[in-house]
N, C-alpha and C. Protein backbone atom coordinates (compact mmCIF):
# COMPACT_ATOMS: atom_id res chain seq x y z
N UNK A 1 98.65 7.58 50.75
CA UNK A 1 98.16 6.43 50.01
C UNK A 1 97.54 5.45 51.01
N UNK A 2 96.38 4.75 50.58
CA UNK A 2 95.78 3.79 51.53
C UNK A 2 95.77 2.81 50.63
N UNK A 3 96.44 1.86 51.74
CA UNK A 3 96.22 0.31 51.18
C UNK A 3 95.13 -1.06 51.53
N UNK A 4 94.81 -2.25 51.53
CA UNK A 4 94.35 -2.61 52.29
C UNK A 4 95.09 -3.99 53.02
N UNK A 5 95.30 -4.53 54.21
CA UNK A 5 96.25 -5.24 54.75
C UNK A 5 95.66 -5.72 56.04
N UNK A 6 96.21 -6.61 56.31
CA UNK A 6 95.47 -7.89 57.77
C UNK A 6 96.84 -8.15 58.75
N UNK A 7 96.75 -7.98 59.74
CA UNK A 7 97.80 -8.71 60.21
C UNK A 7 97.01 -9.95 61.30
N UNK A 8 97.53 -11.12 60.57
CA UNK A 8 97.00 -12.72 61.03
C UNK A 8 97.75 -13.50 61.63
N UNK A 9 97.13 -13.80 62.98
CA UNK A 9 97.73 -14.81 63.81
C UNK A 9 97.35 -16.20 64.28
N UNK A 10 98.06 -16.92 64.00
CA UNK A 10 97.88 -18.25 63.96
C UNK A 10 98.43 -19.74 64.17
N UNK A 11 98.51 -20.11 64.68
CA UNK A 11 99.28 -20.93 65.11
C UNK A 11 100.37 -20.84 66.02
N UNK A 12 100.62 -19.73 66.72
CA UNK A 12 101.42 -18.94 67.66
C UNK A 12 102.02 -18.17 66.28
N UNK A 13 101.82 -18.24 65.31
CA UNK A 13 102.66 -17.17 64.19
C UNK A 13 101.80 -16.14 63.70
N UNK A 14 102.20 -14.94 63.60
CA UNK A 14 101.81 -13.41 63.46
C UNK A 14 102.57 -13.60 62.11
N UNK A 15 101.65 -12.91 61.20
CA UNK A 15 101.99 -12.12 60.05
C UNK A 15 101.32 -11.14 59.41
N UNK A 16 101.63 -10.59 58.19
CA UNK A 16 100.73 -9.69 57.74
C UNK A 16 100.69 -9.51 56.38
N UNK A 17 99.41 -9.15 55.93
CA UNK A 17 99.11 -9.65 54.62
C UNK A 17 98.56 -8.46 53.45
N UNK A 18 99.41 -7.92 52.91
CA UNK A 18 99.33 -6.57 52.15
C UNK A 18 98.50 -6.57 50.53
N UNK A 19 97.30 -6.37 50.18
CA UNK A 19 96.91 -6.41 48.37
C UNK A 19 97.70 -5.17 47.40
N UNK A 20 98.31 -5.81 46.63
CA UNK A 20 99.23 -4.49 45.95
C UNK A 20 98.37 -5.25 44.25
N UNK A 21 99.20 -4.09 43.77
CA UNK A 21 98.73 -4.72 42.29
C UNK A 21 99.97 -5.89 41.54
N UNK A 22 99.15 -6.54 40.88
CA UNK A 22 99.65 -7.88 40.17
C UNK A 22 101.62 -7.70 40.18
N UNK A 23 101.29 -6.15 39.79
CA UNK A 23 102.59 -5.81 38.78
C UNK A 23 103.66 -5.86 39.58
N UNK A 24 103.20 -5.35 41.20
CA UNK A 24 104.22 -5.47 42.38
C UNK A 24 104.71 -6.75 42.92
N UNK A 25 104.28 -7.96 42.38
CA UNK A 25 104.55 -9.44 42.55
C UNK A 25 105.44 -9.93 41.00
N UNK A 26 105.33 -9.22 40.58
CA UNK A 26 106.16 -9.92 39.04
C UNK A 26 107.42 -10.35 38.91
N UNK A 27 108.04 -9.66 39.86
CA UNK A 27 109.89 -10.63 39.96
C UNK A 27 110.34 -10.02 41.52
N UNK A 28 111.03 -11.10 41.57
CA UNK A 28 111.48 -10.73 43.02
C UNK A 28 112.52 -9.18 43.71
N UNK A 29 112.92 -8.62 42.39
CA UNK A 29 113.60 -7.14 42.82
C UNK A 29 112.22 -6.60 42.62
N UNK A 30 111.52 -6.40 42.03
CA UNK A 30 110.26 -5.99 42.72
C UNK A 30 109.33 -5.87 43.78
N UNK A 31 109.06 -7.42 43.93
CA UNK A 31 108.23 -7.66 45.11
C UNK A 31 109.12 -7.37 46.85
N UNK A 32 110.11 -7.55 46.48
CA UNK A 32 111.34 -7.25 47.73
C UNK A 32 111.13 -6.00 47.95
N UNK A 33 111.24 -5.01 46.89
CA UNK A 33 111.06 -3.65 46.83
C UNK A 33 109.54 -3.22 47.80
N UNK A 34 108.87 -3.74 47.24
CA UNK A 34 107.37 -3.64 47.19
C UNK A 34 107.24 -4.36 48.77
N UNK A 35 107.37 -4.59 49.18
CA UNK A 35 107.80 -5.48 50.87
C UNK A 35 107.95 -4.85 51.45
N UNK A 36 109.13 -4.01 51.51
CA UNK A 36 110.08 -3.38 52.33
C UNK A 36 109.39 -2.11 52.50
N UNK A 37 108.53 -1.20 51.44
CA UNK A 37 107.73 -0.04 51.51
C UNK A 37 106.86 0.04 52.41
N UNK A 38 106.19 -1.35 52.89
CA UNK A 38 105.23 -1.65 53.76
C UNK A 38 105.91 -2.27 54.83
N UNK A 39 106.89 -3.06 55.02
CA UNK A 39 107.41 -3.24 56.31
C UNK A 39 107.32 -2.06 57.43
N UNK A 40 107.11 -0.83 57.15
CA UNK A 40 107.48 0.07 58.48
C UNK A 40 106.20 -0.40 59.05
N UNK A 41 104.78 -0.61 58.08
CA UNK A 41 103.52 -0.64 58.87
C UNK A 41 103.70 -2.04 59.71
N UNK A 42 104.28 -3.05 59.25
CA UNK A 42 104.29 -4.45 60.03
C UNK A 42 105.75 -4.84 60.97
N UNK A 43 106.08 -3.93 61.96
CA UNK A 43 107.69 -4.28 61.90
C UNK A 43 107.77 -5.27 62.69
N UNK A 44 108.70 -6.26 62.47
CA UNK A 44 109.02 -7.34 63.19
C UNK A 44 108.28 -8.77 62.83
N UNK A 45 107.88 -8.82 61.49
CA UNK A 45 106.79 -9.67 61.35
C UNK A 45 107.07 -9.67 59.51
N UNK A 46 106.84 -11.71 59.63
CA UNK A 46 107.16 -11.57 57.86
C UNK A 46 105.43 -10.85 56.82
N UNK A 47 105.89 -10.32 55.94
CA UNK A 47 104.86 -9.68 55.22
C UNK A 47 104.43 -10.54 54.06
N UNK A 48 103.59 -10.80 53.61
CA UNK A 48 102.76 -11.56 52.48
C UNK A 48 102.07 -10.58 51.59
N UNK A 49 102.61 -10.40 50.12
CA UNK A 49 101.60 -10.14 49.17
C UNK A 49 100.58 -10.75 48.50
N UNK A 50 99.57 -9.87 48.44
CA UNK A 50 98.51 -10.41 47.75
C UNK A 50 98.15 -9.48 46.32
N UNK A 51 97.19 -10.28 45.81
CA UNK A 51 96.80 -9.72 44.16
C UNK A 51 95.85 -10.48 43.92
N UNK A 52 95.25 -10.14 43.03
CA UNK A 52 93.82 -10.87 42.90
C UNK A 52 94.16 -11.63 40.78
N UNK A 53 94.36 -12.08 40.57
CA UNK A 53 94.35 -12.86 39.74
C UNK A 53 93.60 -12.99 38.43
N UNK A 54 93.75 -13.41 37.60
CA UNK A 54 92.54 -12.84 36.34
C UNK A 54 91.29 -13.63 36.43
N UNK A 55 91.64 -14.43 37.40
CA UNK A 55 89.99 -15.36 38.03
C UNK A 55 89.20 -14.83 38.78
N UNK A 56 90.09 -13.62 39.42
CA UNK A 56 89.67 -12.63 40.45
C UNK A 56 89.81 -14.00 41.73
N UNK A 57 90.80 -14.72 41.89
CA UNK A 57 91.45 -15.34 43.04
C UNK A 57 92.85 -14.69 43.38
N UNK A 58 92.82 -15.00 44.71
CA UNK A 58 93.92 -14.31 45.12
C UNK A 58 95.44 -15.01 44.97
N UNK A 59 96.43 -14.93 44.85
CA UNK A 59 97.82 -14.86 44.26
C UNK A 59 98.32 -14.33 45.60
N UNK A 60 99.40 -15.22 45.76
CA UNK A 60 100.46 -14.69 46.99
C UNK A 60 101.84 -14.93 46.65
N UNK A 61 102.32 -13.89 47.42
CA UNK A 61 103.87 -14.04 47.12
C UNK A 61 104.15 -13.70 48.71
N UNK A 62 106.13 -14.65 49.30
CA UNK A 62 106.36 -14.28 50.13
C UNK A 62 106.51 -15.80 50.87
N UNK A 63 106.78 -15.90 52.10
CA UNK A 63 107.34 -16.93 52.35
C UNK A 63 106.24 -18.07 52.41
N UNK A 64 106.92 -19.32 51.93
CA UNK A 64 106.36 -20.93 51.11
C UNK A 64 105.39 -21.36 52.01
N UNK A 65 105.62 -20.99 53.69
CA UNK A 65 105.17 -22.01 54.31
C UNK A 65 103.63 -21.20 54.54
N UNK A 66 103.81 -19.60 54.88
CA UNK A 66 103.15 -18.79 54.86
C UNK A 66 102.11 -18.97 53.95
N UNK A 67 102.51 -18.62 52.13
CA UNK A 67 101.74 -18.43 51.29
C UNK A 67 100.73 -19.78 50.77
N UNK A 68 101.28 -20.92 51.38
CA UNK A 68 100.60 -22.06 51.59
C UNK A 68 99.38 -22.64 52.31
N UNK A 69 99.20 -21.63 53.25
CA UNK A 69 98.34 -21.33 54.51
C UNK A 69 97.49 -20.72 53.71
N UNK A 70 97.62 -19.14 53.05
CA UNK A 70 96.78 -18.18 52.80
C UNK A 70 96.31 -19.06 51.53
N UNK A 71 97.01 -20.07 51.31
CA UNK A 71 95.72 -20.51 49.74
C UNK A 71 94.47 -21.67 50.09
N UNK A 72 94.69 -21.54 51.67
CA UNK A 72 93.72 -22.56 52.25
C UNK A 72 92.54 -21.37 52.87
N UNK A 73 92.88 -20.55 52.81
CA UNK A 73 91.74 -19.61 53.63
C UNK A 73 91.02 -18.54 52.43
N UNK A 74 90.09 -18.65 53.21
CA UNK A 74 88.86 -18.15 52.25
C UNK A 74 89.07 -16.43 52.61
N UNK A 75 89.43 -15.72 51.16
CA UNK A 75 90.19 -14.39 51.70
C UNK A 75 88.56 -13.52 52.31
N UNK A 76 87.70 -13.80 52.45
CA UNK A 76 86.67 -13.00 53.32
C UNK A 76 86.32 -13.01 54.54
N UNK A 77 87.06 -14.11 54.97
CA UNK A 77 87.29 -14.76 56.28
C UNK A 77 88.54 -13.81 57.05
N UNK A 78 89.18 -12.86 56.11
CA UNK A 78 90.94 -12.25 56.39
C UNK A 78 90.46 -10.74 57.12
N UNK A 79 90.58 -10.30 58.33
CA UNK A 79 90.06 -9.43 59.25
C UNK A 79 90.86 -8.07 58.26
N UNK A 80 90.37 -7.64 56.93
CA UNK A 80 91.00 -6.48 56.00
C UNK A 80 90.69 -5.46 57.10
N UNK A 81 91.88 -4.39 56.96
CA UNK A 81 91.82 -3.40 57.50
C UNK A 81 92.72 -2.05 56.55
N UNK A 82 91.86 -1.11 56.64
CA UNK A 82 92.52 0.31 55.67
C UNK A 82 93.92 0.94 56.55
N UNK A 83 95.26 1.02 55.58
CA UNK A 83 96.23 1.24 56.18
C UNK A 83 96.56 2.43 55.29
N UNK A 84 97.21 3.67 56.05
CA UNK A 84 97.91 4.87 55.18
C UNK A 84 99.04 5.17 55.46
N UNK A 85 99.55 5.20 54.28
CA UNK A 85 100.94 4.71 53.86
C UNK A 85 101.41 6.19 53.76
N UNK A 86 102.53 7.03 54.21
CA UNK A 86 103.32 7.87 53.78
C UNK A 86 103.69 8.59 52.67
């Protein structure tokens, strides 16, 4: 499976930023789930979901201070890169 995902550094903080579908953000035993599948590709580093929204804007889930950042950045500006998943 290929996904698409960024890992962004900034401010001396590294993270990484995964697009899943909407459905994988819908409650948190989900999105935890949905985290952890992709953690092997990012280890050591908090992970951020993304989804694109019915505005076709992007939607984040994952930590406050993090997902606060990514709603200030213009997602074409986000260095996407193709990741294959297991």
């Amino acid at each position: 499976m290929k996904i698409s995902g960024a890992v962004i550094k900034e401010q001396a903080v590294t993270f990484a930023i995964v697009i899943v579908k909407k459905s994988a953000m819908q409650t948190i035993q989900v999105s935890t789930k949905t985290r952890a599948a992709f953690q092997g590709l990012f280890p050591g580093i908090p992970l951020i979901l993304a989804s694109k929204g019915s505005c076709g804007l992007f939607e984040y889930q994952g930590s406050k201070d993090l997902v606060g950042f990514m709603k200030l950045i213009d997602p074409s500006l986000i260095p996407w890169k193709e990741y294959t998943v297991s």
